[in-house]
N, C-alpha and C. Protein backbone atom coordinates (compact mmCIF):
# COMPACT_ATOMS: atom_id res chain seq x y z
N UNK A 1 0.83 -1.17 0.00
CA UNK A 1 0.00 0.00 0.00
C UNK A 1 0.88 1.24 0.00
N UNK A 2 0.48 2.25 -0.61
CA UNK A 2 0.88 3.48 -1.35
C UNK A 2 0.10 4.22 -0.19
N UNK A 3 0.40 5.47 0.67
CA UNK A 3 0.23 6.47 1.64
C UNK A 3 0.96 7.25 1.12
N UNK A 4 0.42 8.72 1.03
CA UNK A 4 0.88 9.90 0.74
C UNK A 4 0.57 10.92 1.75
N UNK A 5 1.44 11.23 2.51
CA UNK A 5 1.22 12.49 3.94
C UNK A 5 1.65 13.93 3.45
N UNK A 6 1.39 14.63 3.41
CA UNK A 6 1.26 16.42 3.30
C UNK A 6 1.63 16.58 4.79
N UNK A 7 2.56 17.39 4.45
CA UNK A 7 3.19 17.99 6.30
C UNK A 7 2.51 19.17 6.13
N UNK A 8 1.93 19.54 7.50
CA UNK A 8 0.35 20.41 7.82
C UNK A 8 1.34 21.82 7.63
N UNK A 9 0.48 22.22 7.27
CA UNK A 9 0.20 24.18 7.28
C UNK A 9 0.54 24.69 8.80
N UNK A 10 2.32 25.56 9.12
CA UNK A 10 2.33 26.02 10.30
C UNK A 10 3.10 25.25 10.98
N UNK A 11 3.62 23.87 10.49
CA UNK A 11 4.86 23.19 10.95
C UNK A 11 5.87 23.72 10.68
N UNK A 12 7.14 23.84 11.78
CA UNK A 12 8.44 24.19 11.62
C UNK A 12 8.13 22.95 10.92
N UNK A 13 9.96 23.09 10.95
CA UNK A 13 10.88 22.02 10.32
C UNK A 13 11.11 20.85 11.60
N UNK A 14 10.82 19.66 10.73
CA UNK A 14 10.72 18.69 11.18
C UNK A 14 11.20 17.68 11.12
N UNK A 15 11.91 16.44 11.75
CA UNK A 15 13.01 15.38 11.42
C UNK A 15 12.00 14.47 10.67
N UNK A 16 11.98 13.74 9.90
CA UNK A 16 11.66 12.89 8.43
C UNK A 16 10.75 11.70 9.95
N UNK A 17 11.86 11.28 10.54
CA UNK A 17 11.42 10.28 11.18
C UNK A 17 10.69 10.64 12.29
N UNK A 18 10.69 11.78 12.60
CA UNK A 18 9.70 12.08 13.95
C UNK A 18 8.31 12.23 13.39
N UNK A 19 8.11 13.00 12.12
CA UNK A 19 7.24 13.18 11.41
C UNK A 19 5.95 11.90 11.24
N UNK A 20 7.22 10.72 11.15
CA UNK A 20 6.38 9.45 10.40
C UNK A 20 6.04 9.13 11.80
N UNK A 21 6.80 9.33 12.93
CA UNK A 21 6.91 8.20 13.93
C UNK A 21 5.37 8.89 14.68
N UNK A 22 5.00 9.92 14.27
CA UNK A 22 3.36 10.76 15.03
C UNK A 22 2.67 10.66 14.12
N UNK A 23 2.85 9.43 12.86
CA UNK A 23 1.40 8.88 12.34
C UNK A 23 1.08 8.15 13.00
N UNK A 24 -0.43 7.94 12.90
CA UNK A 24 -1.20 7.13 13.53
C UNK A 24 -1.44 5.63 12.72
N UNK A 25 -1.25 4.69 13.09
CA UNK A 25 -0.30 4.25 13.94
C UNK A 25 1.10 4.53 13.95
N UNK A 26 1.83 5.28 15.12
CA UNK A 26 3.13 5.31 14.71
C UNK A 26 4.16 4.09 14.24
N UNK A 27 4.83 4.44 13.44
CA UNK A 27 5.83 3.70 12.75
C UNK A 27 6.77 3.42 13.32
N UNK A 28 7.28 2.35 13.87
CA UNK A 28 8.67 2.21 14.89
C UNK A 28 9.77 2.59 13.80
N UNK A 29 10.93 3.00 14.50
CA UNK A 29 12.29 3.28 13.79
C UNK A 29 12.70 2.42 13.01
N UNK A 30 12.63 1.03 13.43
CA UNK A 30 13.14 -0.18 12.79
C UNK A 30 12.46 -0.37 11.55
N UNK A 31 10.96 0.03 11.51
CA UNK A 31 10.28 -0.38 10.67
C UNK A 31 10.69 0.50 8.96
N UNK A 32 10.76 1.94 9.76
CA UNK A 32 11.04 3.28 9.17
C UNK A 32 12.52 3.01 8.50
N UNK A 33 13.18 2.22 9.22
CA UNK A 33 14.80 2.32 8.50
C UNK A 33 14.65 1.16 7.49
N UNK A 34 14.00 0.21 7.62
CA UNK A 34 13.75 -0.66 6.33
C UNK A 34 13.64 -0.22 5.50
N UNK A 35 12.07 0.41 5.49
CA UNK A 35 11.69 1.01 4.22
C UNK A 35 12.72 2.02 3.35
N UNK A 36 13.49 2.84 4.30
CA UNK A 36 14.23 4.15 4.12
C UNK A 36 15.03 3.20 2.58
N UNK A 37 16.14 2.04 3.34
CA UNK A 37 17.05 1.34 2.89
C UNK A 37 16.47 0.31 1.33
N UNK A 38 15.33 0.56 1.47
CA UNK A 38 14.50 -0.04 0.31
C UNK A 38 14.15 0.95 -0.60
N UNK A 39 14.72 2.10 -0.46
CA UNK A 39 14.03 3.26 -1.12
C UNK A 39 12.24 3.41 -1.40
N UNK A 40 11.67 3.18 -0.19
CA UNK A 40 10.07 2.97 -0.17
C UNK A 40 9.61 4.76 0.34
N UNK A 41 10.51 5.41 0.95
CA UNK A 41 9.89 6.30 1.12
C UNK A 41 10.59 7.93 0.43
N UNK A 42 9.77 8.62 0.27
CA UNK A 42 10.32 9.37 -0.58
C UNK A 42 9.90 10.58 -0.18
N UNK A 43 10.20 11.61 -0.55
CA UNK A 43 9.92 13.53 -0.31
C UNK A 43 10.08 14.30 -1.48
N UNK A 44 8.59 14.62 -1.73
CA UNK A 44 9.05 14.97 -2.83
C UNK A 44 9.25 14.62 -3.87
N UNK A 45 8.82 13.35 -3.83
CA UNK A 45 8.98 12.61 -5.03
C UNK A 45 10.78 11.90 -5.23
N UNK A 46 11.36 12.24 -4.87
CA UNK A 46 12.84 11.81 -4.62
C UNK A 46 12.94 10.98 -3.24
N UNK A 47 13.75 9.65 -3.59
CA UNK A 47 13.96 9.58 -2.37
C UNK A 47 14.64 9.65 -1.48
N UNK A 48 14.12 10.18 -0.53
CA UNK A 48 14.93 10.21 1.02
C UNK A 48 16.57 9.87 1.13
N UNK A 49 16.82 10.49 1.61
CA UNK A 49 18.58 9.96 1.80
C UNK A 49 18.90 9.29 3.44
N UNK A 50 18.26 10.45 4.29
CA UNK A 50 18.46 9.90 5.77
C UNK A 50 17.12 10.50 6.02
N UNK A 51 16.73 9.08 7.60
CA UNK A 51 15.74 9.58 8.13
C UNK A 51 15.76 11.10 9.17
N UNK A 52 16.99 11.60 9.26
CA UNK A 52 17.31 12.67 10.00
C UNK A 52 17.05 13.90 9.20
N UNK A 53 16.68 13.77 7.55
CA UNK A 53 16.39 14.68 6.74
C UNK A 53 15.18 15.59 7.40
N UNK A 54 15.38 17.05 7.48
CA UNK A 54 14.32 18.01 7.54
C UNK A 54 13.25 18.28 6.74
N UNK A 55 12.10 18.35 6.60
CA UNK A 55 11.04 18.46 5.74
C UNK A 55 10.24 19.59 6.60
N UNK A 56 9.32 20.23 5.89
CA UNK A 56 8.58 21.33 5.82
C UNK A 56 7.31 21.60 5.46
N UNK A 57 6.86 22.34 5.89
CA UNK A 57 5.34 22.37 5.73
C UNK A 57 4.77 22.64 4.40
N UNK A 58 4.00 21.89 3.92
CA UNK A 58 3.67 21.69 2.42
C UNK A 58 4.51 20.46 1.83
N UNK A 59 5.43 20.00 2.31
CA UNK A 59 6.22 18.69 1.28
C UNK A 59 5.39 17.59 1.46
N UNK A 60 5.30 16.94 0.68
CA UNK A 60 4.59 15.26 0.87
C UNK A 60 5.80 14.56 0.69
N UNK A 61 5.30 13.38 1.50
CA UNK A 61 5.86 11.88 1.85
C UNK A 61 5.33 10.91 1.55
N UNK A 62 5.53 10.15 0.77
CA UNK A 62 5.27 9.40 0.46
C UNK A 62 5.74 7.98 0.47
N UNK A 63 5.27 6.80 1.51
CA UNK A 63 5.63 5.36 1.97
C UNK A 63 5.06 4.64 1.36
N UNK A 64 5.97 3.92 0.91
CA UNK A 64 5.26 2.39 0.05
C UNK A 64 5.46 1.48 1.09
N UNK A 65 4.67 0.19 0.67
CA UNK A 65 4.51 -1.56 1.78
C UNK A 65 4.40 -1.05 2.94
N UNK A 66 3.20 -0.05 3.22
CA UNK A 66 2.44 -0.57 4.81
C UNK A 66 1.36 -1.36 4.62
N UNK A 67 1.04 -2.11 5.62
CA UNK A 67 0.07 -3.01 5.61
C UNK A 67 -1.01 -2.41 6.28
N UNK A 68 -0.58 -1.13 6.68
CA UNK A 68 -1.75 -0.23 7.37
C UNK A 68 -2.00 1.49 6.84
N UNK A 69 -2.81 1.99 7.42
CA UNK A 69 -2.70 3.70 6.64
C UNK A 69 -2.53 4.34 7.65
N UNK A 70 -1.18 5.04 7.72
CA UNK A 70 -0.82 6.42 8.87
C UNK A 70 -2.09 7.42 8.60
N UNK A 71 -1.92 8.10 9.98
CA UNK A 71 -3.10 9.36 9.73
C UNK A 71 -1.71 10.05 10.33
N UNK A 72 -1.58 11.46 9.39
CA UNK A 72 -1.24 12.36 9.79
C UNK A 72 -1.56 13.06 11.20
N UNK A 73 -1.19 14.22 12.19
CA UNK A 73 -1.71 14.95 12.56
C UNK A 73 -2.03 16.18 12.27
């Protein structure tokens, strides 16, 4: 499954992985560094380099192979 998150209107800048890790259901690290290393998740359409990457309000994210759907906050 294909999830696409929009980082909300009025967010600083935010670590890639803290971001994912306050979807609902949060995403454990372990789970998050798989995908990273699989190139499953992306910003922007590019993907991700580190989960320590900063992202911003208005960028989408986009995670491939969850077996579930994050809800943003």
């Amino acid at each position: 499954m294909r999830v696409t998150l929009i980082v909300p209107q009025g967010t600083t800048e935010i670590r890639l992985d803290r971001f994912l890790n306050h979807a609902e259901p949060p995403l454990p690290f372990k789970v998050l560094f798989k995908l990273l290393r699989k190139g499953k998740i992306k910003v922007d359409g590019r993907p991700a380099a580190d989960l320590k990457e900063r992202i911003r309000a208005g960028q989408t994210v986009e995670v491939e192979g969850l077996s579930r759907k994050p809800r943003a906050d």
